[in-house]
Protein backbone atom coordinates (compact mmCIF):
# COMPACT_ATOMS: atom_id res chain seq x y z
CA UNK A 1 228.05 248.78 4.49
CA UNK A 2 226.60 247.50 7.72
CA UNK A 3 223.34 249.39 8.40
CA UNK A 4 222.90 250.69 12.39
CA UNK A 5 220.36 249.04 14.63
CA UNK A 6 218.71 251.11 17.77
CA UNK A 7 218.13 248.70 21.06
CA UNK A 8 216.24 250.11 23.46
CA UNK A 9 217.12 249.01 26.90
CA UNK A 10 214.19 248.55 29.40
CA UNK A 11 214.47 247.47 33.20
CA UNK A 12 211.36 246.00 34.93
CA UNK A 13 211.42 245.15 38.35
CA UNK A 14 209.05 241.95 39.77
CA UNK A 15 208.26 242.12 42.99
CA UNK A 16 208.25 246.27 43.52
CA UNK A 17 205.24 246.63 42.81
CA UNK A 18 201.89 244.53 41.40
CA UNK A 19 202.01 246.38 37.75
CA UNK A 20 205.57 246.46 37.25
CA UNK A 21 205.85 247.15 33.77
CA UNK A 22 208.74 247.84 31.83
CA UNK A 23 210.86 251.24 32.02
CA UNK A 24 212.42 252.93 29.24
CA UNK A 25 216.09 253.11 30.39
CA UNK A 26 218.03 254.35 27.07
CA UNK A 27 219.29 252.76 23.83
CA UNK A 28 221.98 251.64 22.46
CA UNK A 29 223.23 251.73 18.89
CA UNK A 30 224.82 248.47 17.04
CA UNK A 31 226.41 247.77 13.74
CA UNK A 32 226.55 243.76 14.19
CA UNK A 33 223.80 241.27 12.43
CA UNK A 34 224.14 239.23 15.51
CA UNK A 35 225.68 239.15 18.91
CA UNK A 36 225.96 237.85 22.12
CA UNK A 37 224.17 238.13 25.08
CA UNK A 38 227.40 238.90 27.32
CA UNK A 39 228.56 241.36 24.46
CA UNK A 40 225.02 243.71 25.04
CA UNK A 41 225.63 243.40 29.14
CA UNK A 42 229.22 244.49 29.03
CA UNK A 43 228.02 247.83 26.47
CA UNK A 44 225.33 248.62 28.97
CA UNK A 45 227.56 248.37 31.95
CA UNK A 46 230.25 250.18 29.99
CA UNK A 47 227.54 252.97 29.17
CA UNK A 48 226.37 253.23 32.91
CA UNK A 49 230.47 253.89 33.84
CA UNK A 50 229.55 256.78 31.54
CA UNK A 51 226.63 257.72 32.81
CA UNK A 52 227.62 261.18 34.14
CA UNK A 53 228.48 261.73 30.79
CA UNK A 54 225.25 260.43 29.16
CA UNK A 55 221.89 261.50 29.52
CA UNK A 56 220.99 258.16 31.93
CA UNK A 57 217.76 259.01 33.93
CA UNK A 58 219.02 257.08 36.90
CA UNK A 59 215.43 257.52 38.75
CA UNK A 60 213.91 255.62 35.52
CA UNK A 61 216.46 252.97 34.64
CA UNK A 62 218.14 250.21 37.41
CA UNK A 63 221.92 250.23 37.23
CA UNK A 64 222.87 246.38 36.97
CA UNK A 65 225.95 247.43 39.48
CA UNK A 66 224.61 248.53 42.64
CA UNK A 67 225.33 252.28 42.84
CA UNK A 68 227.19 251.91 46.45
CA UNK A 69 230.01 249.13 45.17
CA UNK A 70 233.37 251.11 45.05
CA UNK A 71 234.15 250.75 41.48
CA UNK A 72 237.02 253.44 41.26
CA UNK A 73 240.22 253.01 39.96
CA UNK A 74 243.13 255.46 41.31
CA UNK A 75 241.99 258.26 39.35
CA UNK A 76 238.40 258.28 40.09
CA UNK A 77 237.19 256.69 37.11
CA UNK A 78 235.83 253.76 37.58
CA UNK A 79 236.63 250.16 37.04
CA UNK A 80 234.72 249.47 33.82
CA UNK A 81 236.51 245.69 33.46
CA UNK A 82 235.47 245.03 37.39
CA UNK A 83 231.82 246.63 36.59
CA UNK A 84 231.35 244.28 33.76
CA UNK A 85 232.57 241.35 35.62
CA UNK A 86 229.95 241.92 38.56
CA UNK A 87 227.33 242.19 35.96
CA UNK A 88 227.81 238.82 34.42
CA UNK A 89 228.27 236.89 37.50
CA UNK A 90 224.90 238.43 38.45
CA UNK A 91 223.47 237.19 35.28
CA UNK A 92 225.18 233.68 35.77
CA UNK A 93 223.70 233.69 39.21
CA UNK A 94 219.84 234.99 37.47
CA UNK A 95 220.21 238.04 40.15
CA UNK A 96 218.26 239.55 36.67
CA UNK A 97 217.14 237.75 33.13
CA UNK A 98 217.83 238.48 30.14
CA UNK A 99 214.50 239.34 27.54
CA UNK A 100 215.60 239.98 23.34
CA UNK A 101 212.61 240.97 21.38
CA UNK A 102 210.16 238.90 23.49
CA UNK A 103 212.17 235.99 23.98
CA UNK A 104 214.13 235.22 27.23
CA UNK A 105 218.05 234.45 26.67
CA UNK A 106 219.44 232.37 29.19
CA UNK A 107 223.01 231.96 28.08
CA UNK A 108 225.47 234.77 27.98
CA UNK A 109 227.37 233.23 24.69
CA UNK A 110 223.61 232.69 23.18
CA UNK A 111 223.89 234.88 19.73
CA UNK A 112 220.61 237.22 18.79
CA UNK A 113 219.73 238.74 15.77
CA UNK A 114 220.30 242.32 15.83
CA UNK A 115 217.45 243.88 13.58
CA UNK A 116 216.61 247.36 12.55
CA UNK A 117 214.56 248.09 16.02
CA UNK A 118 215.14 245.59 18.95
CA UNK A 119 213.90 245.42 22.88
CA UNK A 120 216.28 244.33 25.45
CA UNK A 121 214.99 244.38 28.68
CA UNK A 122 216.40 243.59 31.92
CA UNK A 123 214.37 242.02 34.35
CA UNK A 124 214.73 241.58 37.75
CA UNK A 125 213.17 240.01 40.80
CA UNK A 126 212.94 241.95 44.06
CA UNK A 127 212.95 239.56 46.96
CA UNK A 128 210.57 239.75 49.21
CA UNK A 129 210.38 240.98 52.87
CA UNK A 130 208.85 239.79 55.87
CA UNK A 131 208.34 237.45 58.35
């Protein structure tokens, strides 16, 4: 019998503000000794196509799919294969990085070690404005 591991998912945002720190976002539960990188981005961006169903504090935790893309399929629901797409081509193109217990991931078939208790946090970098 495969025991469950709890991931909490954190987002921290550079460039927001000078003590970004990470945010609690929500967790995720996972009955695999190991998995891939792109396997834990496309269950977060299938739990945020959810989220009006979940209890996601939007406020506290970044979407990795901007909120305004149109996403919807014909019935309103939306497009959880296009969603998950957008997310890993962001990844691919380091629009945010990828952190596993400490330790940055930079490939999306890199495997991890799923333990009891695990940290995955999201980070990404807010460009900056000016002139």
């Amino acid at each position: 019998m495969v025991e469950i591991a709890r991931i909490e998912v954190f987002d921290q945002l550079l460039g927001a503000r000078k003590d970004a720190v990470p945010v609690p976002a929500f967790s995720m539960e996972m009955a695999q000794a190991e998995v891939s990188v792109r396997n834990i981005i496309e269950q977060r961006v299938a739990l945020e196509c959810d989220a009006p169903l979940l209890a996601i504090d939007h406020e506290a935790a970044a979407p990795l799919i901007e909120p305004g893309l149109d996403l919807r399929l014909k019935d309103a629901k939306p497009d959880v294969a296009k969603a998950k797409n957008i997310a890993l081509e962001a990844f691919r193109n380091n629009a945010f990085f990828f952190i596993w217990n400490g330790v940055q991931v930079e490939s999306l078939d890199e495997k991890v070690n799923v333990m009891r208790e695990n940290e995955a946090i999201f980070l990404r970098l807010i460009p900056l404005r000016g002139g």
